[in-house]
PDB file of N, CA and C in Angstrom:
ATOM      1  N   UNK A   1       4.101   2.379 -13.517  1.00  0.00           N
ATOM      2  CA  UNK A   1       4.243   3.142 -12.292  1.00  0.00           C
ATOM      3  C   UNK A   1       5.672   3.672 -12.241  1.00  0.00           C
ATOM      4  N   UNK A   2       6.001   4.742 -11.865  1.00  0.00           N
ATOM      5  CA  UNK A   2       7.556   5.340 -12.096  1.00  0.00           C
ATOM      6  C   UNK A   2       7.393   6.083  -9.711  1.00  0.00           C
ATOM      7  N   UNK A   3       8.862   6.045  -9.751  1.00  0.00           N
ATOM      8  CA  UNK A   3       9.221   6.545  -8.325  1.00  0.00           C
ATOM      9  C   UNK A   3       8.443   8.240  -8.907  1.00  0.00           C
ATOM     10  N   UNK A   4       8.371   8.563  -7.810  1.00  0.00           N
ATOM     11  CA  UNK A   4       8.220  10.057  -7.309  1.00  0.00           C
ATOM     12  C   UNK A   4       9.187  10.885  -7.065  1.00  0.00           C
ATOM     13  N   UNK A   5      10.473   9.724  -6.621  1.00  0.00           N
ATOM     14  CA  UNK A   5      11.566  10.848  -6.162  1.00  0.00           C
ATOM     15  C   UNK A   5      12.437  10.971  -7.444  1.00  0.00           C
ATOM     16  N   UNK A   6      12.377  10.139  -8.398  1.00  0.00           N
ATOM     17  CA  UNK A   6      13.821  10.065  -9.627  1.00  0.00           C
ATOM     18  C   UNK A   6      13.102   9.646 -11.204  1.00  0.00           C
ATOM     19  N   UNK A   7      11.877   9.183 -10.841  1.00  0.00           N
ATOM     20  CA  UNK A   7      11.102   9.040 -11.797  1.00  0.00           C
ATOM     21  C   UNK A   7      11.822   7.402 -13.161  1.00  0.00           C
ATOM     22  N   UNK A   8      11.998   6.952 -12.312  1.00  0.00           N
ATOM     23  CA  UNK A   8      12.508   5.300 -12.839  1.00  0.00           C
ATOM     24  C   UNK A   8      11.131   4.979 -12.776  1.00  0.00           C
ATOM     25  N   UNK A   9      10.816   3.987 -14.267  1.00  0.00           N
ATOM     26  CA  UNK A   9       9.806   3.010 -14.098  1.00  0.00           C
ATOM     27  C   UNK A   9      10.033   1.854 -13.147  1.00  0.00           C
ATOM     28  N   UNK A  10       8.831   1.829 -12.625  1.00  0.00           N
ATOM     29  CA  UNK A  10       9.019  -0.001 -11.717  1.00  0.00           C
ATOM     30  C   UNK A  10       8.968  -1.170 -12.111  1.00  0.00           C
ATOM     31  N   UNK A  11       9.749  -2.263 -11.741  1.00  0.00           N
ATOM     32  CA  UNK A  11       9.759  -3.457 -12.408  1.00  0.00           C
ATOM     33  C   UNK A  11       8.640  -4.278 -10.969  1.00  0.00           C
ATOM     34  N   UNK A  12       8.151  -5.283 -11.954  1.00  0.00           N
ATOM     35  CA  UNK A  12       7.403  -6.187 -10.813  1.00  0.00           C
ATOM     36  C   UNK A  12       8.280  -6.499  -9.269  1.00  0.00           C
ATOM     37  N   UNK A  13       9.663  -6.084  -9.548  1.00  0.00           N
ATOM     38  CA  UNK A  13      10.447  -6.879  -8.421  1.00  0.00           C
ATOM     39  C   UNK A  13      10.887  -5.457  -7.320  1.00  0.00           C
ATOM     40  N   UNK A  14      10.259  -4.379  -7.961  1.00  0.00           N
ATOM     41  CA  UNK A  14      10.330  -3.190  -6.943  1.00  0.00           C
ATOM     42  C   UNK A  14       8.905  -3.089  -6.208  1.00  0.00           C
ATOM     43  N   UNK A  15       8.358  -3.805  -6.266  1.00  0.00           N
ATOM     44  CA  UNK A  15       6.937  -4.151  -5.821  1.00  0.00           C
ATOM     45  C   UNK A  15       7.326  -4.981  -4.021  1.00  0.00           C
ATOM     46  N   UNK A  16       7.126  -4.509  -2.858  1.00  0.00           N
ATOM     47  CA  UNK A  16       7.703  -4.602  -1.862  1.00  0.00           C
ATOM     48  C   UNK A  16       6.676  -5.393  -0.939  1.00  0.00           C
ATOM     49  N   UNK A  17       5.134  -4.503  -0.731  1.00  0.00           N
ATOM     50  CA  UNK A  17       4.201  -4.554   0.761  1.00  0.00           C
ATOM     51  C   UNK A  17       2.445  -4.601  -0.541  1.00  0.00           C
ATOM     52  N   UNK A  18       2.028  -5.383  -0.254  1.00  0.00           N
ATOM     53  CA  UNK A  18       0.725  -4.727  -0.808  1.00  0.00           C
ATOM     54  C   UNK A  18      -0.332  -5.547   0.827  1.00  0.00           C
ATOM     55  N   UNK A  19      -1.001  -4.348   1.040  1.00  0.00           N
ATOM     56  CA  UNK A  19      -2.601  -4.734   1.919  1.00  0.00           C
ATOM     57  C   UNK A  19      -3.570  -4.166   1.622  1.00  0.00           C
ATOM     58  N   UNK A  20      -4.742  -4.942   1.343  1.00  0.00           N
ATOM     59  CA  UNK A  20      -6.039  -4.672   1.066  1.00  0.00           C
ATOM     60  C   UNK A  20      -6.703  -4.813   2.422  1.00  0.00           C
ATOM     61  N   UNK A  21      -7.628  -3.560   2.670  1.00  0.00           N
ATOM     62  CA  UNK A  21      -8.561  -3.743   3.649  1.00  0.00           C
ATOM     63  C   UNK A  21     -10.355  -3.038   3.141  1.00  0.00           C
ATOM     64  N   UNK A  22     -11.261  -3.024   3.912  1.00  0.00           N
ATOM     65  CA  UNK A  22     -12.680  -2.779   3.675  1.00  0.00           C
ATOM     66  C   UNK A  22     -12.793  -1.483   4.067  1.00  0.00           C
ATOM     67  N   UNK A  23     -13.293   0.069   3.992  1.00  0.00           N
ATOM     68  CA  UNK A  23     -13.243   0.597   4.570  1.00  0.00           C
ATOM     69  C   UNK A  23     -14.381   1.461   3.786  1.00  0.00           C
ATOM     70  N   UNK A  24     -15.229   1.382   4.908  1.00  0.00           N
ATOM     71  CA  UNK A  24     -17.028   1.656   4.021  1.00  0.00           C
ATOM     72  C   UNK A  24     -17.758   0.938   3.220  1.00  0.00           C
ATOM     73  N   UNK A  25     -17.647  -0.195   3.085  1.00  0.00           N
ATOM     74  CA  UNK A  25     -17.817  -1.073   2.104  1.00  0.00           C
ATOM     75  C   UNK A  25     -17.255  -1.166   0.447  1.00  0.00           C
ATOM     76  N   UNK A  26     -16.133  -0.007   0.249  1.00  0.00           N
ATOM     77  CA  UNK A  26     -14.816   0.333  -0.584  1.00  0.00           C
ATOM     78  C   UNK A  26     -13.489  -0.700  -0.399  1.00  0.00           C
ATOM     79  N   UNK A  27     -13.017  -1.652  -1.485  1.00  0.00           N
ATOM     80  CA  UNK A  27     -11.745  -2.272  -1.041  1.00  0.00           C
ATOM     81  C   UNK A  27     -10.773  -1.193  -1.303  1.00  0.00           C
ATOM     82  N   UNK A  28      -9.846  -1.050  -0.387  1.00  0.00           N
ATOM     83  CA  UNK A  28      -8.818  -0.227  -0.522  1.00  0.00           C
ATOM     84  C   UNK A  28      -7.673  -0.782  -0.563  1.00  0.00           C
ATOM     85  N   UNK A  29      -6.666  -0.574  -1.349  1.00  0.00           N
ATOM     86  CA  UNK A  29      -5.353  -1.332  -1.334  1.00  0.00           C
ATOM     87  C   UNK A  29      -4.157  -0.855  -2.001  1.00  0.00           C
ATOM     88  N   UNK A  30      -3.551  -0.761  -0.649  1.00  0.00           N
ATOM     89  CA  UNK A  30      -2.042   0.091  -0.900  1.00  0.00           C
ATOM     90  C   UNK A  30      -0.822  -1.045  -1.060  1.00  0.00           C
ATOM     91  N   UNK A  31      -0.230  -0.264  -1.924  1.00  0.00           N
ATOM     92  CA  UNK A  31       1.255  -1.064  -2.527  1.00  0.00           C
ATOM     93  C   UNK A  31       2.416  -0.130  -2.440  1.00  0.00           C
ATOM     94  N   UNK A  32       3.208  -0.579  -1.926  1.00  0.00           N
ATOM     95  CA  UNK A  32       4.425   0.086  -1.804  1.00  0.00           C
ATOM     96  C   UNK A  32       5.402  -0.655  -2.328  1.00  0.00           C
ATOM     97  N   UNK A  33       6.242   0.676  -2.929  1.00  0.00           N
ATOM     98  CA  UNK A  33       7.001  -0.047  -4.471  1.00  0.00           C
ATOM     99  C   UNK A  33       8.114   1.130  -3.797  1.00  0.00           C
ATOM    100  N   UNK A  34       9.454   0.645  -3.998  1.00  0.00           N
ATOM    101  CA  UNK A  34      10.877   0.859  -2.927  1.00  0.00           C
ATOM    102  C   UNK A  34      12.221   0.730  -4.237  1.00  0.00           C
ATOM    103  N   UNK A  35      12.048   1.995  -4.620  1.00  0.00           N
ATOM    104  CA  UNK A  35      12.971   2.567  -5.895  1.00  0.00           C
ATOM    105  C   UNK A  35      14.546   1.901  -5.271  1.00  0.00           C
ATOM    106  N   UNK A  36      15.336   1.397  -6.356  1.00  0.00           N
ATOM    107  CA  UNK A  36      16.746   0.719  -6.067  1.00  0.00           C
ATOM    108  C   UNK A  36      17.366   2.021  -6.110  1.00  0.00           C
ATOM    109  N   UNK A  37      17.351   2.962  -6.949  1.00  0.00           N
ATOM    110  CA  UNK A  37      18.056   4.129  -7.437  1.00  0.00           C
ATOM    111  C   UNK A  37      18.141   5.136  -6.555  1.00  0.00           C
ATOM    112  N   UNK A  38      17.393   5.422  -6.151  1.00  0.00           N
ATOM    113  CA  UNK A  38      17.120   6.431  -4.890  1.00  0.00           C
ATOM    114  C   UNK A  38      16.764   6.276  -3.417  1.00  0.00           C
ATOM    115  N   UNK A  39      16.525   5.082  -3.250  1.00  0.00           N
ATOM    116  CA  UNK A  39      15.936   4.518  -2.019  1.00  0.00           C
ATOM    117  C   UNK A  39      14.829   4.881  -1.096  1.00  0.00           C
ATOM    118  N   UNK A  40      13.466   5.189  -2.139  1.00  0.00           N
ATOM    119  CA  UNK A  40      12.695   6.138  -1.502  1.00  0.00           C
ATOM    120  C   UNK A  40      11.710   5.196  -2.158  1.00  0.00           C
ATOM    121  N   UNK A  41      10.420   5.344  -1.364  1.00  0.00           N
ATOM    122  CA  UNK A  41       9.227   4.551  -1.249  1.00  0.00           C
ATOM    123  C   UNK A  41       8.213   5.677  -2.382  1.00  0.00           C
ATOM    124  N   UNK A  42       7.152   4.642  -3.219  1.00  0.00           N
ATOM    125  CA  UNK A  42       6.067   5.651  -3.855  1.00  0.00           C
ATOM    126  C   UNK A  42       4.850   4.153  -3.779  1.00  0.00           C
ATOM    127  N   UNK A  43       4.123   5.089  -2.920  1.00  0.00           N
ATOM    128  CA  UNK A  43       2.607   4.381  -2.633  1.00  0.00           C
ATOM    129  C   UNK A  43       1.448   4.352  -3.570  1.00  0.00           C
ATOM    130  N   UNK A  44       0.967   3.384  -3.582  1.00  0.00           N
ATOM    131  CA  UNK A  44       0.050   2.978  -4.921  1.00  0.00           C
ATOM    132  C   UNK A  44      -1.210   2.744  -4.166  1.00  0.00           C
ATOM    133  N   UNK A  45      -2.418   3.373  -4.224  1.00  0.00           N
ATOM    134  CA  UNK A  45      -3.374   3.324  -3.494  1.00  0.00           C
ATOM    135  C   UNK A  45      -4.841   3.138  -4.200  1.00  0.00           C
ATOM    136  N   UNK A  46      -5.176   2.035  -4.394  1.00  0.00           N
ATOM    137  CA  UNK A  46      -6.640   1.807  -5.301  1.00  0.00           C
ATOM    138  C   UNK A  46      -7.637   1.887  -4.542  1.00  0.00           C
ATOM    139  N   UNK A  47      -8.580   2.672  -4.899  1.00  0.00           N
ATOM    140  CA  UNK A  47      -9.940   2.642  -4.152  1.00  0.00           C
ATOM    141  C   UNK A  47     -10.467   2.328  -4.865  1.00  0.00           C
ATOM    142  N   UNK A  48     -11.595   0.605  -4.951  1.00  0.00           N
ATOM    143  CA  UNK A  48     -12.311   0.561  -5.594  1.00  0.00           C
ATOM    144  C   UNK A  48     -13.933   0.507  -4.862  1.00  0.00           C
ATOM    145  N   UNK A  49     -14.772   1.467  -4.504  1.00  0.00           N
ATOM    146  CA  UNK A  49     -16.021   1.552  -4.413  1.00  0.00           C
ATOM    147  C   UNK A  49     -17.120   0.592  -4.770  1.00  0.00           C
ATOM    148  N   UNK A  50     -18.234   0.734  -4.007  1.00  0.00           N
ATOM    149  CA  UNK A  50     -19.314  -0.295  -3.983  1.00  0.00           C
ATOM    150  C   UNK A  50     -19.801  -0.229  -5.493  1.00  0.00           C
ATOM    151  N   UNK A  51     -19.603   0.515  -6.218  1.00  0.00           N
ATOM    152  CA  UNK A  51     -20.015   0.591  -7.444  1.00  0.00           C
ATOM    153  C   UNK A  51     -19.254   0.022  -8.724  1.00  0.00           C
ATOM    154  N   UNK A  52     -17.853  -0.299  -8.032  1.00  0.00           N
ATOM    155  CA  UNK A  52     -17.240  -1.273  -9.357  1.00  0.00           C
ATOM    156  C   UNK A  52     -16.347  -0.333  -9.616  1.00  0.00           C
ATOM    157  N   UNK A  53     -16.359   0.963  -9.435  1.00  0.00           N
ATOM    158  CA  UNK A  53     -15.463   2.171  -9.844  1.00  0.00           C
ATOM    159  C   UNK A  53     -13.835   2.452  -9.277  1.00  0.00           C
ATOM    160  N   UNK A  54     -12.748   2.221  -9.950  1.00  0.00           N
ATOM    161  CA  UNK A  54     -11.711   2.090  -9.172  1.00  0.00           C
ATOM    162  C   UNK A  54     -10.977   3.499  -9.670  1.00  0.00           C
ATOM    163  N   UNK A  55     -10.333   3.935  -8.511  1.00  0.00           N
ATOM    164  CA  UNK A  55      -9.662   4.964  -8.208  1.00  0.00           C
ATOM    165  C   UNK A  55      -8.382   4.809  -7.920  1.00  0.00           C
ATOM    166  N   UNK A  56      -7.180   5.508  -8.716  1.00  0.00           N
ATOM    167  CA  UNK A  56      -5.947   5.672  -8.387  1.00  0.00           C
ATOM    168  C   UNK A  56      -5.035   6.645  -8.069  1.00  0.00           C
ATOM    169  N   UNK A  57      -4.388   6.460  -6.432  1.00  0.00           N
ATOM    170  CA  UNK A  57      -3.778   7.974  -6.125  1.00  0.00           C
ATOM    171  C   UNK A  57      -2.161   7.196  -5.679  1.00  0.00           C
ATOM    172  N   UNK A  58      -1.634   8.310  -5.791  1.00  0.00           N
ATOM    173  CA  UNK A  58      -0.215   7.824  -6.283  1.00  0.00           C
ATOM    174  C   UNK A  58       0.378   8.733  -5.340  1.00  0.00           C
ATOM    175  N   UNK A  59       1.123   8.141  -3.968  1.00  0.00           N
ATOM    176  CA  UNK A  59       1.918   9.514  -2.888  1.00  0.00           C
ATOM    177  C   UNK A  59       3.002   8.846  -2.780  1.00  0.00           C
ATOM    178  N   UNK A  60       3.923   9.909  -2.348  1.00  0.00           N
ATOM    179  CA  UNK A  60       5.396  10.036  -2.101  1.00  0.00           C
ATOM    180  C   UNK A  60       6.136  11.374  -2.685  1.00  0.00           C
ATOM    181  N   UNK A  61       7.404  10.732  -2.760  1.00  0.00           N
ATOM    182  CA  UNK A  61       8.226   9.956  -2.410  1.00  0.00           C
ATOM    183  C   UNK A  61       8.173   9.535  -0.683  1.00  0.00           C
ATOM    184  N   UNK A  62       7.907   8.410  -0.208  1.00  0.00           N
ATOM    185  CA  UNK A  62       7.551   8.104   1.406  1.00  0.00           C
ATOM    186  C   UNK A  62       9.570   7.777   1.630  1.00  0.00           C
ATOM    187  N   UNK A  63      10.076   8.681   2.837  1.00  0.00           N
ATOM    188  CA  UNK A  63      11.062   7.656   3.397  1.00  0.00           C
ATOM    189  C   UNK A  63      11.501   6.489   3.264  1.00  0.00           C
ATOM    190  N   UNK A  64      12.641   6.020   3.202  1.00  0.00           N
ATOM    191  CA  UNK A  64      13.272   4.531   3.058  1.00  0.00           C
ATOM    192  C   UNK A  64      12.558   4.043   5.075  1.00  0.00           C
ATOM    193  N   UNK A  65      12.635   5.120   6.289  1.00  0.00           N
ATOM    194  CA  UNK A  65      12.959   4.693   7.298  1.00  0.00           C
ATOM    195  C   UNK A  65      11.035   4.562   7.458  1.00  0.00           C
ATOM    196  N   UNK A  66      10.317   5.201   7.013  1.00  0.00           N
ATOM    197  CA  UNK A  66       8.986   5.610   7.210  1.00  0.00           C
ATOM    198  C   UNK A  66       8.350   4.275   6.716  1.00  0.00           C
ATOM    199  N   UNK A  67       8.630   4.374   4.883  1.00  0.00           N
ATOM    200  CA  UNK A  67       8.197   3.075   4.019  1.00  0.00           C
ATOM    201  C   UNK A  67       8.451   1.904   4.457  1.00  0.00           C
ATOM    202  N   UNK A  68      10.107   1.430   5.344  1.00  0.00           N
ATOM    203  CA  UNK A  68      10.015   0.474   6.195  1.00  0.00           C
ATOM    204  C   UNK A  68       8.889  -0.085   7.448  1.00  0.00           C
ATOM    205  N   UNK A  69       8.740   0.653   8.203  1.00  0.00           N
ATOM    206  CA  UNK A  69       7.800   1.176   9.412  1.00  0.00           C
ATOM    207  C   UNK A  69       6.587  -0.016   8.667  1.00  0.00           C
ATOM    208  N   UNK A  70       6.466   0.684   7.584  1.00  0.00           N
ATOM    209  CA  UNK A  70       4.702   0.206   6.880  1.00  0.00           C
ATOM    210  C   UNK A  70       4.565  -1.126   6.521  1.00  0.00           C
ATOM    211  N   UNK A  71       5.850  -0.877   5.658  1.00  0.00           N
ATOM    212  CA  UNK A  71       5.926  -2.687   5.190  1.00  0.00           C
ATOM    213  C   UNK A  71       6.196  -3.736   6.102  1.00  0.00           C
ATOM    214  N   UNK A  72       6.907  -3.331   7.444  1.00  0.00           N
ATOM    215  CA  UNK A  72       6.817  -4.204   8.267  1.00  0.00           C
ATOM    216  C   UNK A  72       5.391  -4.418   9.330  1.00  0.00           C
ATOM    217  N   UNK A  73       4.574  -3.452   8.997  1.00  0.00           N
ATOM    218  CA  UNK A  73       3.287  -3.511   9.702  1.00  0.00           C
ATOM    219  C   UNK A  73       2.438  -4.603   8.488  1.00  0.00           C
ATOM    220  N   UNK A  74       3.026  -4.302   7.327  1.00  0.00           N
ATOM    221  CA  UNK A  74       1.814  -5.175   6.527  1.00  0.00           C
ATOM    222  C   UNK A  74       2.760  -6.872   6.719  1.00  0.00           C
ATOM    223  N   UNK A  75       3.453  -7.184   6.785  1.00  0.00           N
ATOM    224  CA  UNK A  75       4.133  -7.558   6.798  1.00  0.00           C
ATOM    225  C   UNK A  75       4.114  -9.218   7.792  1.00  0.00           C
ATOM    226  N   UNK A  76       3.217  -8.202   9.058  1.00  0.00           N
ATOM    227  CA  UNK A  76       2.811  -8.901  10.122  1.00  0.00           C
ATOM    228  C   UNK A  76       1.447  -9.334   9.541  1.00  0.00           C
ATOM    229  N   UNK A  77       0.765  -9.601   8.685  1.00  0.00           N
ATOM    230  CA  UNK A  77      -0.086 -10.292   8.517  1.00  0.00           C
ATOM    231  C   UNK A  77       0.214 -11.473   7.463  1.00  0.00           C
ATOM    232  N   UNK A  78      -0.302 -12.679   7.841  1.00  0.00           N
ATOM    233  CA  UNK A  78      -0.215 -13.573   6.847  1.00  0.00           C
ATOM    234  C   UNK A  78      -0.992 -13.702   5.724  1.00  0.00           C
ATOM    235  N   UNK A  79      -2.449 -13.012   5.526  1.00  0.00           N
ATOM    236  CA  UNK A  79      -3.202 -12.709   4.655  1.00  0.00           C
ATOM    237  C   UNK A  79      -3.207 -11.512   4.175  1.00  0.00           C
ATOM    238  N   UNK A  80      -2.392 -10.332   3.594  1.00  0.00           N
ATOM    239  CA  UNK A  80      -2.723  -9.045   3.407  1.00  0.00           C
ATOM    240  C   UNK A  80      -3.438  -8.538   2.319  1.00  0.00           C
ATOM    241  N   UNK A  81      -3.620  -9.661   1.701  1.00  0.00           N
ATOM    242  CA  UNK A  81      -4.394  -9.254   0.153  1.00  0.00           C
ATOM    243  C   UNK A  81      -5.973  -9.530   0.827  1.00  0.00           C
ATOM    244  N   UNK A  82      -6.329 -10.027   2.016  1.00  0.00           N
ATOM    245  CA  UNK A  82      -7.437 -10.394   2.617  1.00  0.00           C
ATOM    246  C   UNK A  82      -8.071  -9.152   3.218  1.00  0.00           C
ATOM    247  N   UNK A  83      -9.158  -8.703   2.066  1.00  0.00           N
ATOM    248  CA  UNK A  83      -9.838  -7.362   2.624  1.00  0.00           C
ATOM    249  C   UNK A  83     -10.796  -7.369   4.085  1.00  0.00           C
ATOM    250  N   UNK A  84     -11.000  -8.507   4.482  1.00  0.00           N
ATOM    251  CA  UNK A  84     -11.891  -9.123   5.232  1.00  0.00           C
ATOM    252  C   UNK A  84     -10.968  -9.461   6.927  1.00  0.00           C
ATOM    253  N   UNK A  85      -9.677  -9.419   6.437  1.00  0.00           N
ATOM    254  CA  UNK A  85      -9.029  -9.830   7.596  1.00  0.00           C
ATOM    255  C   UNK A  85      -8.996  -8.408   8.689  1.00  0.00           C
ATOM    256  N   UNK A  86      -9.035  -8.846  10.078  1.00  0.00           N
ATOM    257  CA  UNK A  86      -8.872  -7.978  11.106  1.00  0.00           C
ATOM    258  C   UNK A  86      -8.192  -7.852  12.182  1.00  0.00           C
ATOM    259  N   UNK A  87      -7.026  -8.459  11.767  1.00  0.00           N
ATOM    260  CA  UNK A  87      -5.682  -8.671  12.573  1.00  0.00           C
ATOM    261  C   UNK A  87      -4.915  -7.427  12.846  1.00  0.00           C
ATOM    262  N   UNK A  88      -4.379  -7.306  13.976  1.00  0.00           N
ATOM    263  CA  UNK A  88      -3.359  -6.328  14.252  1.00  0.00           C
ATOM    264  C   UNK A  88      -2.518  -5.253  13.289  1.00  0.00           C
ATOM    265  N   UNK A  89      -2.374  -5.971  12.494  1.00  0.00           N
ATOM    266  CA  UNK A  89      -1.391  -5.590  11.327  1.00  0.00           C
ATOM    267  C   UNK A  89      -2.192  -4.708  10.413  1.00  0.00           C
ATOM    268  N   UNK A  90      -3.633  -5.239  10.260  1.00  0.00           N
ATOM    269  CA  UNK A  90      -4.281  -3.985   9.315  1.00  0.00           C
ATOM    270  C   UNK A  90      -5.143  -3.350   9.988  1.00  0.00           C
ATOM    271  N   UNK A  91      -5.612  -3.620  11.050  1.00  0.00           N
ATOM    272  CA  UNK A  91      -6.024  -2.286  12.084  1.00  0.00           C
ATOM    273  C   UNK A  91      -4.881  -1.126  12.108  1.00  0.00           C
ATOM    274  N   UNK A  92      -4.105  -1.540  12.405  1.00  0.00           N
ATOM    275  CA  UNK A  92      -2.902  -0.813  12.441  1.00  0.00           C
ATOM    276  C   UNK A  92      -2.912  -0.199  10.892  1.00  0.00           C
ATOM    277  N   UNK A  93      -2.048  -0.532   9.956  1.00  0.00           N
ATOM    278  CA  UNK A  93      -2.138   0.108   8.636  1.00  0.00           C
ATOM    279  C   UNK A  93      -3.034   0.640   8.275  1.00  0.00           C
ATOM    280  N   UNK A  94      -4.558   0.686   8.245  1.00  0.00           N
ATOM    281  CA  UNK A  94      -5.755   1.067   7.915  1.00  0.00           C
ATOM    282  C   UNK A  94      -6.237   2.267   9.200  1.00  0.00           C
ATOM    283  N   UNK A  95      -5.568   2.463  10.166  1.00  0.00           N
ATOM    284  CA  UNK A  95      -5.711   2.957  11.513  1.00  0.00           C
ATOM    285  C   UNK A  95      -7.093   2.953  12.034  1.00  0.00           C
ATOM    286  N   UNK A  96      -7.323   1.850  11.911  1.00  0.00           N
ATOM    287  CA  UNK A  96      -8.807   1.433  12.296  1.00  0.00           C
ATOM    288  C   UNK A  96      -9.775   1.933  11.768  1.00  0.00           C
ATOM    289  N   UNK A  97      -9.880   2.204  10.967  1.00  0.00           N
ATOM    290  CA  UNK A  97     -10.997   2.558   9.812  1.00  0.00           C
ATOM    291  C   UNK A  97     -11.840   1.209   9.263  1.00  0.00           C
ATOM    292  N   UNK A  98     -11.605   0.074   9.330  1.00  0.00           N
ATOM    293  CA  UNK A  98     -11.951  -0.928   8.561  1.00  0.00           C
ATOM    294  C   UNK A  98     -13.514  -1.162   9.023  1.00  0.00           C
ATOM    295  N   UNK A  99     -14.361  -1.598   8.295  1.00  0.00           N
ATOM    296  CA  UNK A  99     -15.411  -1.907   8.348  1.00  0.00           C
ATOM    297  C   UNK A  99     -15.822  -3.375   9.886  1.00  0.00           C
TER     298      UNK A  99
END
């Protein structure tokens, strides 16, 4: 995975926010990865479908002040890898889309 804004590869330790939620019976799960070099956020977004089929879309460069915002919304959950969870924190991130 490389930034969007400067194009540095990522190390596991630029790896910041990840939440998985349900949305159509699709796990969806965004990762936000927070470049040292430039200070700009690039979002990692897997859709994997009822069919086993996984999908990868890749946005940014997101804000240092924006990408904060997010990671502190995922942040507020104690389970975020929990596609199943329906706490504040991923209503919110998912903007209520979740199953």
């Amino acid at each position: 995975m490389q930034c969007l804004g400067c194009q540095r590869e990522f190390g596991e330790s630029d790896r910041i926010a990840t939440m998985s939620g349900s949305i159509m019976g699709d796990e969806v799960t965004d990762t936000y990865f927070l470049c040292p070099d430039c200070g700009v956020y690039t979002v990692a977004q897997w859709w994997d479908d009822f069919t086993g089929e996984e999908t990868l879309k890749v946005s940014g460069p997101v804000s240092r002040e924006d990408g904060d915002t997010q990671v502190q919304v995922i942040r507020g959950c104690d389970q975020p890898w929990n596609k199943k969870c329906r706490c504040d924190a991923h209503r919110d991130h998912f903007n209520d889309q979740l199953d």
